[in-house]
C-alpha atoms as a PDB file:
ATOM      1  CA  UNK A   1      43.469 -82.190 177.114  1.00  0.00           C
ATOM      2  CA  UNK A   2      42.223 -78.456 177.551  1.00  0.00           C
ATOM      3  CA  UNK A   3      41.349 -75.761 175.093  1.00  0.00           C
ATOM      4  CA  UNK A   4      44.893 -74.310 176.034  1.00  0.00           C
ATOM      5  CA  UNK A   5      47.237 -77.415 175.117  1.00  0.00           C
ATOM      6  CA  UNK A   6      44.703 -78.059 171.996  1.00  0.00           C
ATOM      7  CA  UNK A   7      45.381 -74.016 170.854  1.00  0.00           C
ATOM      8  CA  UNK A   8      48.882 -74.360 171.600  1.00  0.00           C
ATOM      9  CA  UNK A   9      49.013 -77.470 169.198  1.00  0.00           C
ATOM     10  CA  UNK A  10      47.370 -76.234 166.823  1.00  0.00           C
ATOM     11  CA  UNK A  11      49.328 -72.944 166.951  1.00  0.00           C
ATOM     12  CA  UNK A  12      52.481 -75.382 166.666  1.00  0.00           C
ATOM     13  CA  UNK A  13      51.133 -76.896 162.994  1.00  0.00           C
ATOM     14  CA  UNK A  14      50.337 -73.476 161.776  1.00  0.00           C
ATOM     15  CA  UNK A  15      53.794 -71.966 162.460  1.00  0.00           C
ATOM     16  CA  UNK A  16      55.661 -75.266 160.996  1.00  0.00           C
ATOM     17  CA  UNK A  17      53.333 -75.589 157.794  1.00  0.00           C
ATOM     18  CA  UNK A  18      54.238 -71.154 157.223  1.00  0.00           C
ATOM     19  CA  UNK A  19      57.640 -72.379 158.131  1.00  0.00           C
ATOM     20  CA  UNK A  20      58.076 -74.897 155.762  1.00  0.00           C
ATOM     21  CA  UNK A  21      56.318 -73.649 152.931  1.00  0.00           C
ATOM     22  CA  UNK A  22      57.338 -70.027 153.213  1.00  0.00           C
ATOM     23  CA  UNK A  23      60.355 -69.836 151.174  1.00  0.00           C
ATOM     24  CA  UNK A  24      58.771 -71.572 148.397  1.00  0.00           C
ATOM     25  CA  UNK A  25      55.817 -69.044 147.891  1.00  0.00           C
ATOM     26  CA  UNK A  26      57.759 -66.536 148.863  1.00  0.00           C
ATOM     27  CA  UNK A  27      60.738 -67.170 145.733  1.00  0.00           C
ATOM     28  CA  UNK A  28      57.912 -68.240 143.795  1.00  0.00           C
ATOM     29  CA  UNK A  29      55.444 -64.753 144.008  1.00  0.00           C
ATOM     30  CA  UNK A  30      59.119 -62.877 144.053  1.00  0.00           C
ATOM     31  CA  UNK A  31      59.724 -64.307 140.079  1.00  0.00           C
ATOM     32  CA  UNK A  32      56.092 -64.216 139.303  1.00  0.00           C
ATOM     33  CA  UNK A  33      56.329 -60.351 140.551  1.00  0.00           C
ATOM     34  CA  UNK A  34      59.737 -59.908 138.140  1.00  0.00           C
ATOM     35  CA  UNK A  35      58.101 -61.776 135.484  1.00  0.00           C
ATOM     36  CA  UNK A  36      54.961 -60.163 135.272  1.00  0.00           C
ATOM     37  CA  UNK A  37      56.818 -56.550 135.499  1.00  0.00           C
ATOM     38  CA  UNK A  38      58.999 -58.046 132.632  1.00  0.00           C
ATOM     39  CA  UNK A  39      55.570 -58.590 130.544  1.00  0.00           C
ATOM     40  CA  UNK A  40      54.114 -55.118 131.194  1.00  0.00           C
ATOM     41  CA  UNK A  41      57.277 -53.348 129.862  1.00  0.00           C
ATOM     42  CA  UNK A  42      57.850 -55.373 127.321  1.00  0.00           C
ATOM     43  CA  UNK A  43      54.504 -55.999 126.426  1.00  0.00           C
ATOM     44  CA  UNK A  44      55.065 -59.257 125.535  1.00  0.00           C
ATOM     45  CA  UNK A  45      51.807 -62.073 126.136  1.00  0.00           C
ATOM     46  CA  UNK A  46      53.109 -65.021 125.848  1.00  0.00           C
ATOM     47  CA  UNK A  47      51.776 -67.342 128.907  1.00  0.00           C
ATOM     48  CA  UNK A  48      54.416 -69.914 129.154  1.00  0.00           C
ATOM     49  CA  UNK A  49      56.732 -67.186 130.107  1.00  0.00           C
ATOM     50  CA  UNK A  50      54.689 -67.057 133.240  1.00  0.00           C
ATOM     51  CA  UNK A  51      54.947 -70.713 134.279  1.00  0.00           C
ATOM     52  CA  UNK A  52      58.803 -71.830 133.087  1.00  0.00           C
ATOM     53  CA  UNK A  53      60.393 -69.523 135.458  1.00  0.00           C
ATOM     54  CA  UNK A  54      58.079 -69.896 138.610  1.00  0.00           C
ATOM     55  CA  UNK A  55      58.592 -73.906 138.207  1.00  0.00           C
ATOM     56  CA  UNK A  56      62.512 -73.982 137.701  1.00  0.00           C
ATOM     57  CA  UNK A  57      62.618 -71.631 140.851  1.00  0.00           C
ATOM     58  CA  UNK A  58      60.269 -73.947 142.564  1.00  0.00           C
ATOM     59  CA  UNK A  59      62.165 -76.997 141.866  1.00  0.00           C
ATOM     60  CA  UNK A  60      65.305 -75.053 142.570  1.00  0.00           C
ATOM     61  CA  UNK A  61      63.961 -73.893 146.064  1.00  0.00           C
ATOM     62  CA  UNK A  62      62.981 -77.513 147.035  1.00  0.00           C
ATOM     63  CA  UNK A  63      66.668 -78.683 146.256  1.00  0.00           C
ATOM     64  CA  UNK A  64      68.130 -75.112 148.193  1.00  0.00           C
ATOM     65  CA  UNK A  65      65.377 -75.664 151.628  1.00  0.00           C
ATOM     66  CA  UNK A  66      64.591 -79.378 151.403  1.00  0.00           C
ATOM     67  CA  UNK A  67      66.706 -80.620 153.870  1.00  0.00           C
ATOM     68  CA  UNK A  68      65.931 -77.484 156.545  1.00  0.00           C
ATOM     69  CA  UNK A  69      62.312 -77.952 155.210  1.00  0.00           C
ATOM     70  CA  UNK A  70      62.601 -81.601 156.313  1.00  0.00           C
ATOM     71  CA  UNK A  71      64.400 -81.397 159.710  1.00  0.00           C
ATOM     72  CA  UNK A  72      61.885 -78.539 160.753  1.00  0.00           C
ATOM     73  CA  UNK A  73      58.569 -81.365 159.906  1.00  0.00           C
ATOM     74  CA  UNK A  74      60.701 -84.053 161.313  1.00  0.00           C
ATOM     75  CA  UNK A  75      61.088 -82.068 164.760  1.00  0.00           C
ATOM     76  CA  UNK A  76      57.675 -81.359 165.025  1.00  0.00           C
ATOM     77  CA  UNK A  77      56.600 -84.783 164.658  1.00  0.00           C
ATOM     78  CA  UNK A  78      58.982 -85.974 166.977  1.00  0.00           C
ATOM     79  CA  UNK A  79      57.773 -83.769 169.245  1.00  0.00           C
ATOM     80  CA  UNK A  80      54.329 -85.174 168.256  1.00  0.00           C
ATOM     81  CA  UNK A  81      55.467 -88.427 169.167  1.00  0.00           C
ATOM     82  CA  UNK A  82      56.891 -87.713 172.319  1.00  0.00           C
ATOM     83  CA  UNK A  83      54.242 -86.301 173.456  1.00  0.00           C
ATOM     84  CA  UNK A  84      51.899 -88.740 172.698  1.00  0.00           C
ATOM     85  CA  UNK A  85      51.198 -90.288 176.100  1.00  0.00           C
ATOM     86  CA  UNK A  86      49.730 -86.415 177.042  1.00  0.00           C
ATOM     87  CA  UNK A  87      47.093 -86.803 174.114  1.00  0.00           C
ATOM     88  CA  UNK A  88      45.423 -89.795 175.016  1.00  0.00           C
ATOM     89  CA  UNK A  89      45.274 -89.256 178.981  1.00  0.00           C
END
């Protein structure tokens, strides 16, 4: 193994982890943006208003990308896998 086919790897995990959990922070800072501009105008304080809507969009997310979310991991490891014999030369 070189210092290429280690960065490579490496660059690999990074793009499937921002891959994978992408649309989840990305829905989840999108309400907390809403919700948050829904405060200040309102001026209302109440702090569970903050965390009900973030975890229902969450949860909803999960159900919505889970199974792309799970066939993106699932072809990286395979790939992983398969290329096993190339790790342990």
């Amino acid at each position: 193994m070189d210092e290429a086919f280690v960065l490579n790897l490496a660059r690999e995990a990074l793009t499937t982890v921002l891959l994978v959990s992408g649309p989840i922070l990305g829905l989840g800072l999108l309400v907390g943006l809403v919700v948050s501009i829904f405060q200040a105008t309102t001026q209302i304080q109440e702090q569970t208003l903050t965390f009900i809507p973030k975890i229902v969009v969450v949860m909803v997310s999960i159900i919505i990308f889970g199974p792309w979310m799970l066939r993106v991991m699932l072809d990286f490891t395979s790939r992983l896998w398969l290329n096993l014999n190339t790790f342990v030369k």
